[in-house]
Protein backbone atom coordinates (compact mmCIF):
# COMPACT_ATOMS: atom_id res chain seq x y z
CA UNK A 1 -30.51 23.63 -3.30
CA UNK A 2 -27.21 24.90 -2.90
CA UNK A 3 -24.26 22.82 -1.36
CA UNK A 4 -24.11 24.24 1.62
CA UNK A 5 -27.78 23.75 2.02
CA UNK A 6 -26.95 20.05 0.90
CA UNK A 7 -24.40 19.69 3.61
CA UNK A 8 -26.51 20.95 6.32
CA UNK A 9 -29.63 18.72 5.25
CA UNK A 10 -27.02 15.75 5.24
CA UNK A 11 -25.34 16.09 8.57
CA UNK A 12 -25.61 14.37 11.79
CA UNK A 13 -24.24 12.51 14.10
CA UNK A 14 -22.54 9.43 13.40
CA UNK A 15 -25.31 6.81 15.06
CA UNK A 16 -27.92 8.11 12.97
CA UNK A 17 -24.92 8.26 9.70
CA UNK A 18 -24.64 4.40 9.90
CA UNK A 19 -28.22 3.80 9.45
CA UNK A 20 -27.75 3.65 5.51
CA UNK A 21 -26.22 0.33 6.20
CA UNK A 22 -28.58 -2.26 5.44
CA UNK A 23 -28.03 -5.99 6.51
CA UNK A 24 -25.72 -7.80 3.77
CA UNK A 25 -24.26 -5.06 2.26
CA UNK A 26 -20.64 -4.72 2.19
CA UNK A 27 -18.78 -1.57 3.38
CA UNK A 28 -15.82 -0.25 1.30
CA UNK A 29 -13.52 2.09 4.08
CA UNK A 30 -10.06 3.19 2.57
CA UNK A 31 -6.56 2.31 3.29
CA UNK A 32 -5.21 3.33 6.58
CA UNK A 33 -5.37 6.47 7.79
CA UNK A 34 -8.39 7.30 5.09
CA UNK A 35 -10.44 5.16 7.53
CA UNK A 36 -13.31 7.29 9.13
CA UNK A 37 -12.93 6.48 13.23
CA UNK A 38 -16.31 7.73 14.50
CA UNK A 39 -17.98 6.27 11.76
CA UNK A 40 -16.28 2.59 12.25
CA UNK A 41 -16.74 3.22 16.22
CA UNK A 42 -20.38 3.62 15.99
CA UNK A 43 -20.60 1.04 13.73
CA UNK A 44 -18.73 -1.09 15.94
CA UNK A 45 -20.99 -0.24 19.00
CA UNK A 46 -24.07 -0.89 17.19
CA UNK A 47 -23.23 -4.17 15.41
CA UNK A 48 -25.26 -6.59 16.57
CA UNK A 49 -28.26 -4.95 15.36
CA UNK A 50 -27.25 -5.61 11.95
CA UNK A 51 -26.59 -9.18 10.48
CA UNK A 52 -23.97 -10.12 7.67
CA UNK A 53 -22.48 -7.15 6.95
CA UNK A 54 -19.00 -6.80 5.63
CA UNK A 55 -16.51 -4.54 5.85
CA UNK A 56 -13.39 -4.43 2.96
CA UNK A 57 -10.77 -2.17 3.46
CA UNK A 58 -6.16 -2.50 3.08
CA UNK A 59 -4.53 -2.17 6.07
CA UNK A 60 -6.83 -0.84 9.11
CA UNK A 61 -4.96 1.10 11.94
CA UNK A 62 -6.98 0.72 14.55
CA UNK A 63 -8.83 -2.25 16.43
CA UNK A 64 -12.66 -1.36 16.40
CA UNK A 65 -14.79 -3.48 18.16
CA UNK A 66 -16.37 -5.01 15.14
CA UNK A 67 -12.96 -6.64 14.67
CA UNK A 68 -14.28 -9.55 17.14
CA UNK A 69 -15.07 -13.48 16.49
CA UNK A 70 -18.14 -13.61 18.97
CA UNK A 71 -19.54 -10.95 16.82
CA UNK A 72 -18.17 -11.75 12.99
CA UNK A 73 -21.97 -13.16 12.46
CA UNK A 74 -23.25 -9.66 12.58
CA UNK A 75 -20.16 -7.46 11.06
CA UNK A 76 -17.13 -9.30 9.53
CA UNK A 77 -14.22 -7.62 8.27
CA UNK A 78 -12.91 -8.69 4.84
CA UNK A 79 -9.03 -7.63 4.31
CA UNK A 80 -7.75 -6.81 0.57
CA UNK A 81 -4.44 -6.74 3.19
CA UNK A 82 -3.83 -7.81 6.18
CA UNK A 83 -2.66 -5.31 9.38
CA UNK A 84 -1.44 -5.99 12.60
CA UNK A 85 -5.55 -5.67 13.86
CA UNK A 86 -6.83 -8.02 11.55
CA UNK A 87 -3.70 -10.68 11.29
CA UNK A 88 -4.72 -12.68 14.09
CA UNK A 89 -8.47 -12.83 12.81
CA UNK A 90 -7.05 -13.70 9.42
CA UNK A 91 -5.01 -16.59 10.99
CA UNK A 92 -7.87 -18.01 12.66
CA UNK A 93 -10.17 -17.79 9.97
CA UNK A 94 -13.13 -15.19 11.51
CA UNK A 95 -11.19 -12.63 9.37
CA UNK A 96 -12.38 -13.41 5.53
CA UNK A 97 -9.59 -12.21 2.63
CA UNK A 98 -10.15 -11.19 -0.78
CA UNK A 99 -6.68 -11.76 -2.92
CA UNK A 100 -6.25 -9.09 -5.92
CA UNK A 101 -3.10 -6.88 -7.16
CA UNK A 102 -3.70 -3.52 -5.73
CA UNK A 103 -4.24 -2.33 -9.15
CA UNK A 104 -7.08 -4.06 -10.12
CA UNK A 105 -9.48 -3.79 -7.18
CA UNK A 106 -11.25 -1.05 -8.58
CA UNK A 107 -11.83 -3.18 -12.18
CA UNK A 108 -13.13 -5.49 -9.47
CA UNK A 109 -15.30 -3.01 -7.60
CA UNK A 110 -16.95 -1.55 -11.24
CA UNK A 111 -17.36 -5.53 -12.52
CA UNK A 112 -19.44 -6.21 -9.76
CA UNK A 113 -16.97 -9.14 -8.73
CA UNK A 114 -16.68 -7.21 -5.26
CA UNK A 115 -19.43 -6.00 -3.66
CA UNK A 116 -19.72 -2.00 -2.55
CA UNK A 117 -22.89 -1.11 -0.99
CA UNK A 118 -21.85 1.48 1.15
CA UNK A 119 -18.92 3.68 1.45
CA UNK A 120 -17.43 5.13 4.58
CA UNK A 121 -14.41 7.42 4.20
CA UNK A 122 -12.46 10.04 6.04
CA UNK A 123 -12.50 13.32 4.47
CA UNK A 124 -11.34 17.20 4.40
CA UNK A 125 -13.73 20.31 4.53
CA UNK A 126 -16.35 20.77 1.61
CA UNK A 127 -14.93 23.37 -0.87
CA UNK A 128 -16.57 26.66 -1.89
CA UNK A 129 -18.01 24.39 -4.97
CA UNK A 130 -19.25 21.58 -3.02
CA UNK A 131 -16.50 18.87 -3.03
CA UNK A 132 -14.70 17.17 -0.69
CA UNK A 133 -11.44 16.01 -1.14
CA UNK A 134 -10.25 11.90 -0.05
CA UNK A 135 -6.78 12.69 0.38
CA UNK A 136 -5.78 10.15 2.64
CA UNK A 137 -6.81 7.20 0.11
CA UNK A 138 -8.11 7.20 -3.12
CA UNK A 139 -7.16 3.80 -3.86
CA UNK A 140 -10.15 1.57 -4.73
CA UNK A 141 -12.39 4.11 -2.83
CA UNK A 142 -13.13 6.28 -5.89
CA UNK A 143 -14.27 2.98 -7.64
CA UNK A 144 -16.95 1.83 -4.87
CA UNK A 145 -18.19 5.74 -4.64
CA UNK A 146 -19.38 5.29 -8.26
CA UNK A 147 -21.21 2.09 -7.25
CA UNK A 148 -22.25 2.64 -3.87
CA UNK A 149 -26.01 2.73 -2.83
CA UNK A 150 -25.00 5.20 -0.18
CA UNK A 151 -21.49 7.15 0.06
CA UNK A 152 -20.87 8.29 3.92
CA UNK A 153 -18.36 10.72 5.18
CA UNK A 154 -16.26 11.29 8.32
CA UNK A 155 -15.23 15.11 7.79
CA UNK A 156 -12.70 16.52 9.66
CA UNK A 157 -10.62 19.76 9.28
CA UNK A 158 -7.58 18.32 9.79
CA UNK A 159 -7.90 15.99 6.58
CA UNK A 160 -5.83 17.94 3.71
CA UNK A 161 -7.45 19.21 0.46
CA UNK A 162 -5.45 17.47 -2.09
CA UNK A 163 -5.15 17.67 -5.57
CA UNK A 164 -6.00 14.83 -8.37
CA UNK A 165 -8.66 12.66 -8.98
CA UNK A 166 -9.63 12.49 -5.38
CA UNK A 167 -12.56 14.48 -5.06
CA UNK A 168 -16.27 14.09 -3.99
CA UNK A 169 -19.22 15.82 -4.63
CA UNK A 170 -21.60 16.82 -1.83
CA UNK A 171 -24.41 15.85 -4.10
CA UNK A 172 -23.10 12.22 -4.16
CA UNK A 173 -23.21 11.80 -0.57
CA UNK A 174 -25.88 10.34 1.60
CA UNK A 175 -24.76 11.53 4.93
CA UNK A 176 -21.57 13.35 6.48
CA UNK A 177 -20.49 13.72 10.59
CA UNK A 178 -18.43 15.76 11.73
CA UNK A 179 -15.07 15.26 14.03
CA UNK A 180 -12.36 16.66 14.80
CA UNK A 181 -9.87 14.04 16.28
CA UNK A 182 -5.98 14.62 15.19
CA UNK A 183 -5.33 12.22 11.83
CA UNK A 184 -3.37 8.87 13.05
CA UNK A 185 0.47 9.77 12.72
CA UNK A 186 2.63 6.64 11.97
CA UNK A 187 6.55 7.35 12.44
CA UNK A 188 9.18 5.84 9.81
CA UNK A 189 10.41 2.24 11.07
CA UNK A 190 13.43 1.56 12.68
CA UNK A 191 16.43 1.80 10.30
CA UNK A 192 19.76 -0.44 11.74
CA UNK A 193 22.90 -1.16 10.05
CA UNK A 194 21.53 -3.95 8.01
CA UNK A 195 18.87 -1.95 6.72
CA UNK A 196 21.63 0.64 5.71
CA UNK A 197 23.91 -1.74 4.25
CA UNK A 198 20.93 -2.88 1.86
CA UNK A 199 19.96 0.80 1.40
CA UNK A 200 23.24 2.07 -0.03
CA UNK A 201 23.56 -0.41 -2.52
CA UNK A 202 20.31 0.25 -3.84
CA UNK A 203 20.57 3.79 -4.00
CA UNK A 204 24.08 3.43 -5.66
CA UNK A 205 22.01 2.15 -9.00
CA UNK A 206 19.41 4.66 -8.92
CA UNK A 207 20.97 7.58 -11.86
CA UNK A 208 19.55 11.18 -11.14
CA UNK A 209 16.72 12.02 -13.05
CA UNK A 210 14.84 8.56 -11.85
CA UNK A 211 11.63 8.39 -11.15
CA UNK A 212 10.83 6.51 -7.75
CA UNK A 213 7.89 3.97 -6.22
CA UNK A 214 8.93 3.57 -2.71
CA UNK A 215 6.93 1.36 -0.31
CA UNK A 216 6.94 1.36 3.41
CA UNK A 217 9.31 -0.29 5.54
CA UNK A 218 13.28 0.16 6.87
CA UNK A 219 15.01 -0.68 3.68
CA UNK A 220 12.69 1.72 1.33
CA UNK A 221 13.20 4.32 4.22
CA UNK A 222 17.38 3.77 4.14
CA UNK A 223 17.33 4.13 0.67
CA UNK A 224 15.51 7.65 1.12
CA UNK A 225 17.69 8.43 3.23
CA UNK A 226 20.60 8.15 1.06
CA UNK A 227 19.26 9.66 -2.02
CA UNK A 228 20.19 13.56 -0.88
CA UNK A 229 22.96 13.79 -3.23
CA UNK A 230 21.23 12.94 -6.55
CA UNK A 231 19.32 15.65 -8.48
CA UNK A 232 15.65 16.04 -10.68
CA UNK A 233 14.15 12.92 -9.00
CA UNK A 234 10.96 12.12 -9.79
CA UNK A 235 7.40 10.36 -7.80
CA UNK A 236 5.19 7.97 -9.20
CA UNK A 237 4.11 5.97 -6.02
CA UNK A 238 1.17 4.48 -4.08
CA UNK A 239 2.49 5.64 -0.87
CA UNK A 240 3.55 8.86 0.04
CA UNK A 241 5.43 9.59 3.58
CA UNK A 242 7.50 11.69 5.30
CA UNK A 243 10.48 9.94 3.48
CA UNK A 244 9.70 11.19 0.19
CA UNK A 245 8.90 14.22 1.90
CA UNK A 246 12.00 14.87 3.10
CA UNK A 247 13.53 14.32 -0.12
CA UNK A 248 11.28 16.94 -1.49
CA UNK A 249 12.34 19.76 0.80
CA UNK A 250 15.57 18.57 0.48
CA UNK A 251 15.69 19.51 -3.60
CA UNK A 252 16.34 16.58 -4.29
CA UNK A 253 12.76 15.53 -5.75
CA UNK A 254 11.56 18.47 -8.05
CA UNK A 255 9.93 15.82 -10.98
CA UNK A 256 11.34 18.20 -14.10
CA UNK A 257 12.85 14.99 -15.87
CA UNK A 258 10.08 12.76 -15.56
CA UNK A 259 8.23 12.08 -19.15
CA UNK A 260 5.16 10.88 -17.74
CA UNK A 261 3.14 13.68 -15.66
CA UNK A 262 6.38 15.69 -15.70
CA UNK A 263 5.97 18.11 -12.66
CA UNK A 264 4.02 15.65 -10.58
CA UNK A 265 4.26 13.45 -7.40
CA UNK A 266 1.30 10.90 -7.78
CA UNK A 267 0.25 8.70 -5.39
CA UNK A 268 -2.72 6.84 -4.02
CA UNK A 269 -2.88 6.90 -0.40
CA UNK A 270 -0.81 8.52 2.87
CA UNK A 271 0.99 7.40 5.52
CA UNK A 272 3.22 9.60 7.63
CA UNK A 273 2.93 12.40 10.24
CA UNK A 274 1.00 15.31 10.79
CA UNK A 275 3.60 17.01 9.11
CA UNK A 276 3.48 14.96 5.86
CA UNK A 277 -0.16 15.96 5.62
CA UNK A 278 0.17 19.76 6.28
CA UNK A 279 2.39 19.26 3.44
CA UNK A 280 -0.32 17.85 1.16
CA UNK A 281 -2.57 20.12 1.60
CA UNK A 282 -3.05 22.10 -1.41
CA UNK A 283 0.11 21.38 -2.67
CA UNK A 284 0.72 22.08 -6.99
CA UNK A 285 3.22 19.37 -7.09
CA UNK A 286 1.60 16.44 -5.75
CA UNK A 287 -1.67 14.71 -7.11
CA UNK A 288 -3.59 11.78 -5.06
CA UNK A 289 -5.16 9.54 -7.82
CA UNK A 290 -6.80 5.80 -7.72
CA UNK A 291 -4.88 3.10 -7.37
CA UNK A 292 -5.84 1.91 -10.85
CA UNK A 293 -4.06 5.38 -12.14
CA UNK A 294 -0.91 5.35 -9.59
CA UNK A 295 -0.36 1.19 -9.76
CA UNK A 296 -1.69 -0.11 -13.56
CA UNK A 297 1.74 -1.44 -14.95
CA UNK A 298 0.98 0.13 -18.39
CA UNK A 299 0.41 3.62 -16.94
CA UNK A 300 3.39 3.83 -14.35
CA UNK A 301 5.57 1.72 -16.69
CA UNK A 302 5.29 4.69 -18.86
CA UNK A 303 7.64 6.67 -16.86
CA UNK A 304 11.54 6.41 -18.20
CA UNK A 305 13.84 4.98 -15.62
CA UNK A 306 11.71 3.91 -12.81
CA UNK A 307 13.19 2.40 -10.23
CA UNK A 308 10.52 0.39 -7.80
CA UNK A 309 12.25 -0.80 -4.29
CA UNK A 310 9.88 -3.38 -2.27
CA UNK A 311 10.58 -5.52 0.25
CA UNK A 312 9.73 -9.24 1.15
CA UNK A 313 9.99 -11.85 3.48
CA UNK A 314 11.63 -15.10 1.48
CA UNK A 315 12.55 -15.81 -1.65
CA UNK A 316 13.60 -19.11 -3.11
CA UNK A 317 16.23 -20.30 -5.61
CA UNK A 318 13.78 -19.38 -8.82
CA UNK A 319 13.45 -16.06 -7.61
CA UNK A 320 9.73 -16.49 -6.30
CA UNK A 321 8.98 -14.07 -3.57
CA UNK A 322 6.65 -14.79 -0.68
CA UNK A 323 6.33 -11.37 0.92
CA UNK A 324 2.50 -11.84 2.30
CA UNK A 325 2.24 -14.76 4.47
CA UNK A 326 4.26 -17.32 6.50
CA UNK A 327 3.59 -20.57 5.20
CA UNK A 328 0.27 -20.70 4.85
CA UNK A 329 -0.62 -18.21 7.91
CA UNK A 330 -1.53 -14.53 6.24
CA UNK A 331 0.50 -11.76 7.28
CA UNK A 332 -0.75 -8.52 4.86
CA UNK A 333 -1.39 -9.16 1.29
CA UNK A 334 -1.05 -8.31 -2.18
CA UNK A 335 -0.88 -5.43 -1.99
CA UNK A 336 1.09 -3.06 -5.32
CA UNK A 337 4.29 -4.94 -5.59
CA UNK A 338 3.96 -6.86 -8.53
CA UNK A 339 2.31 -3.84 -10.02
CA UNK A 340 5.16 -2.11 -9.46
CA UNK A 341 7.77 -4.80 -10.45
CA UNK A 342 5.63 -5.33 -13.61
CA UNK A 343 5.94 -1.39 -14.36
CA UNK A 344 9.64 -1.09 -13.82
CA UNK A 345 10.26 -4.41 -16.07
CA UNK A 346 8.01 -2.15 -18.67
CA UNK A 347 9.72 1.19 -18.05
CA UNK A 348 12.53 2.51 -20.78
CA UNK A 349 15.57 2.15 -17.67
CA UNK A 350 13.73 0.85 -14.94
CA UNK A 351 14.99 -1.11 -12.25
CA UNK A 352 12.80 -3.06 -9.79
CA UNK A 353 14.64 -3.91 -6.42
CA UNK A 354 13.59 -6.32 -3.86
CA UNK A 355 15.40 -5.70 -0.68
CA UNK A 356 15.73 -8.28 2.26
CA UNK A 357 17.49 -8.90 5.07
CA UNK A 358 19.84 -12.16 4.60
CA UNK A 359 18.57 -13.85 7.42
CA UNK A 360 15.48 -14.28 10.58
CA UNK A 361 15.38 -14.38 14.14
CA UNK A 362 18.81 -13.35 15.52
CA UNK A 363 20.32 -14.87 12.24
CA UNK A 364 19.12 -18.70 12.95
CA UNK A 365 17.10 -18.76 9.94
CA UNK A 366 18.28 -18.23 6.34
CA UNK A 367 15.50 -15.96 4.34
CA UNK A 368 17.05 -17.23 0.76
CA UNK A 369 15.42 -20.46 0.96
CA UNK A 370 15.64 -23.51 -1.76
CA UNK A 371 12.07 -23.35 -1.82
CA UNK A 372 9.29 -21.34 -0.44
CA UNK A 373 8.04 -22.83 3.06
CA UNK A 374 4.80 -24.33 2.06
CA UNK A 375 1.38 -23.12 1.83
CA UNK A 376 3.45 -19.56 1.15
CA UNK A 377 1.60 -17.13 -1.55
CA UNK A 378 3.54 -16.27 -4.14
CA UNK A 379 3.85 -12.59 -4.59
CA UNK A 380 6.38 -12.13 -7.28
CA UNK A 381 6.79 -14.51 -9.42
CA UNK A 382 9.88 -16.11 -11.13
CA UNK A 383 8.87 -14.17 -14.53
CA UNK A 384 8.73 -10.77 -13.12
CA UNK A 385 11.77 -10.89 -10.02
CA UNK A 386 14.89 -8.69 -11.33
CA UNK A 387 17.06 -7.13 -8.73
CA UNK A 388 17.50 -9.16 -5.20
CA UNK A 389 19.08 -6.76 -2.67
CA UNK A 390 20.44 -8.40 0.69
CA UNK A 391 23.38 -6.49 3.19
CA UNK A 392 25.52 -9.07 1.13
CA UNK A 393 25.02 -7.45 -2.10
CA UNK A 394 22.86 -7.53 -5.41
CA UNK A 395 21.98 -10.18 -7.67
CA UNK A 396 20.38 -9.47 -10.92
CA UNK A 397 18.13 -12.41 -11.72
CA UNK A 398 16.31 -11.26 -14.83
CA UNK A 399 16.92 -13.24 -18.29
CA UNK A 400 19.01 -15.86 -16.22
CA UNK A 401 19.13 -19.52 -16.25
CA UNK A 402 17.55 -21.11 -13.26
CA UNK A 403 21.43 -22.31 -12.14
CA UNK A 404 22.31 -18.51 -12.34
CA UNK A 405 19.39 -17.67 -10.64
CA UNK A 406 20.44 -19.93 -7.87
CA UNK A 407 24.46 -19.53 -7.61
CA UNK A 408 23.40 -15.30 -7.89
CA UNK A 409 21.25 -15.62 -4.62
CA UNK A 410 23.49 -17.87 -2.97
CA UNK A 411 26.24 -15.05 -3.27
CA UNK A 412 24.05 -12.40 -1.60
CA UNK A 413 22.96 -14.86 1.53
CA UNK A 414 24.48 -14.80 4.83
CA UNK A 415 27.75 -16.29 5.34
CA UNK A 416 27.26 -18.67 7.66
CA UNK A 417 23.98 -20.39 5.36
CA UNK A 418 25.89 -20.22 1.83
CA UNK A 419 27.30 -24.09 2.50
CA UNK A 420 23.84 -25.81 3.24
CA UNK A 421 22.24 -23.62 0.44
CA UNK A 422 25.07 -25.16 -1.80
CA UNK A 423 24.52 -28.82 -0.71
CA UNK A 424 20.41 -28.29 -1.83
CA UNK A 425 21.05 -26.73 -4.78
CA UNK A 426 23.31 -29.55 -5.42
CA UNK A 427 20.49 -32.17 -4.62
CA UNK A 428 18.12 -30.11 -6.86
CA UNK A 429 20.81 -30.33 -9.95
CA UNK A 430 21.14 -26.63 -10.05
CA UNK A 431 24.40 -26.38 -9.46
């Protein structure tokens, strides 16, 4: 049978497409905008006829209506990271989480110690040799299509045929849909003077001819934004947005002096604008691979002078950073920063930055904390931390002593919190 044969036998709509779900089986969807809307819908409006299904995905978008406590009996979302539609299901407990560095979920996945029954994924056009291409997210995706009972597609035209290891084959597939809704756009955050501040001094220490992990938020963005005078930069990323994008058509990003892949932007999964994915379509110089390619510290640690920038939330006088929950309460996950901080501690010239506002709410609370608040997971660990960027300045923590660590961090907080953050370090003998 030839694949367009295949295709044709294959689709439907996207009620009858769900029907390969069987009760207990757990539904692997991709990160973020690789998550297939009609498919998830009609799932959602049909999910009380099915009983103790799951469904594990990083970062959804969009609130379906399976993402509901009177109904978490029947489908139950389980979050390898937490968004803003799951976080309040998370905090109250009807929203199950599965804890893993970003790199390892497909180990996970092909061990069998996560389950992936069915797949559901957004995805471009079939090509003229029968595969499909998940541009949007090949994370841990690829890694549950190899085990899946049943691999089901969302297809739309507007989903961009990227290169890499991203690809599909229509005779893997146990039913497609068809849609044709625009692709979720998500605009870069809001970038203020404190977010600048931190940004310049980061990109002040990254040479030219550095390769580059950049993940989402205002400080990654304000460094972008001040890397258009450096030359031969190079990508090795999970994410790719508009940021790096820019920096792309800008010259600025051509890849020629990177050792691993030289010539290539890899990345895992997309986040951006309509723009940004026009962009990927097709494109020579960029390759979307799994996350166990883009975010394995061996592999991207293998790239000379790569310089990782991720934010967090607090970090304490060890250096421990708790960039995933408050306290106890879950706010998104694991995620690939210690990946990333792992692979820039391996790279020849790396440099792994984590940037953070000095202080919280109006500047009432100080984010360089004697210790973690508690019940707050650990997401970087005292071993790993090395740069600690705040609007204050940097402090390298790396090979020093824990009262180096402490007097370092103390230098870069806000002002008006470096005499009480004294006094406790004083009480805690490390000063």
């Amino acid at each position: 049978m030839s694949a367009q044969a295949m295709y044709q036998d294959k689709r439907m709509s996207a009620a009858e497409a769900i029907r390969a779900v069987r009760d207990g089986d757990t539904i692997v969807v991709p990160t973020a905008v690789g998550e297939p809307p009609a498919l998830l819908n009609a799932l959602s409006d049909a999910r009380r006829d099915f009983r103790d299904v799951k469904v594990s995905q990083i970062l959804p978008l969009r609130k379906y209506g399976y993402i509901d406590p009177e109904t978490a009996e029947h489908v139950r979302h389980v979050a390898y990271f937490f968004s803003g539609a799951t976080r309040p299901g998370g905090g109250e407990g009807w929203v199950d989480y599965l804890p893993a560095y970003f790199s390892e979920l497909p180990a996970l996945i092909r061990r069998d110690l996560s389950p992936a029954d069915v797949v559901f994924a957004l995805a471009s056009p079939m090509d003229e040799h029968g595969y499909f291409s998940l541009s949007l997210a090949a994370d841990y995706t690829m890694a549950a299509v190899e085990k899946a009972r049943a691999v089901v597609l969302e297809v739309n035209p507007n989903v961009p045929f990227a290169n890499g290891a991203c690809h599909v084959h229509i005779s893997q597939v146990a039913a497609l849909t068809e849609s044709s809704d625009p692709l979720l756009e998500v605009g870069l955050p809001k970038i203020g003077p404190v977010q600048e501040a931190i940004g310049a001094y980061v990109a002040e220490m990254i040479p030219n001819g550095a390769t580059l992990q950049i993940g989402y938020g205002g400080i990654p963005d304000a460094v972008v934004m001040q890397l258009t005078h450096k030359h031969d930069l190079g990508i090795h990323t999970e994410m790719v947005g508009d940021g790096i994008m820019t920096l792309v058509e800008a010259g600025v990003v051509n890849n020629s002096r990177k050792n691993f892949n030289r010539g290539k932007m890899l990345a895992t999964f997309a986040l951006g604008s309509k723009k940004l994915y026009d962009f990927m379509h097709r494109n020579p110089a960029l390759e979307m691979h799994p996350v166990d390619i883009t975010n394995d510290p061996y592999l991207a640690g293998q790239n000379d002078n790569l310089h990782c920038i991720n934010a967090t939330m607090q970090i304490d006088f060890m250096g421990q950073c708790g960039s995933e929950s408050l306290g106890f309460t879950p706010y998104s996950g694991t995620g690939g920063q210690a990946d990333f901080v792992r692979a820039a501690n391996r790279s020849n010239g790396g440099k792994a930055f984590i940037v953070l506002p000095s202080t919280a709410k109006n500047d009432t609370i100080s984010r360089i904390v004697p210790t973690l608040t508690p019940g707050t997971h650990v997401s970087t660990s005292k071993n790993d931390i090395n740069y600690v960027v705040t609007e204050f300045g940097v402090a390298q923590l790396r090979g020093k002593t824990a009262s180096q660590r402490c007097e370092a961090l103390i230098g870069i907080a806000h002002p008006d919190f470096r005499g009480e953050l004294r006094e406790a370090a004083r009480r805690m003998k490390l000063l």
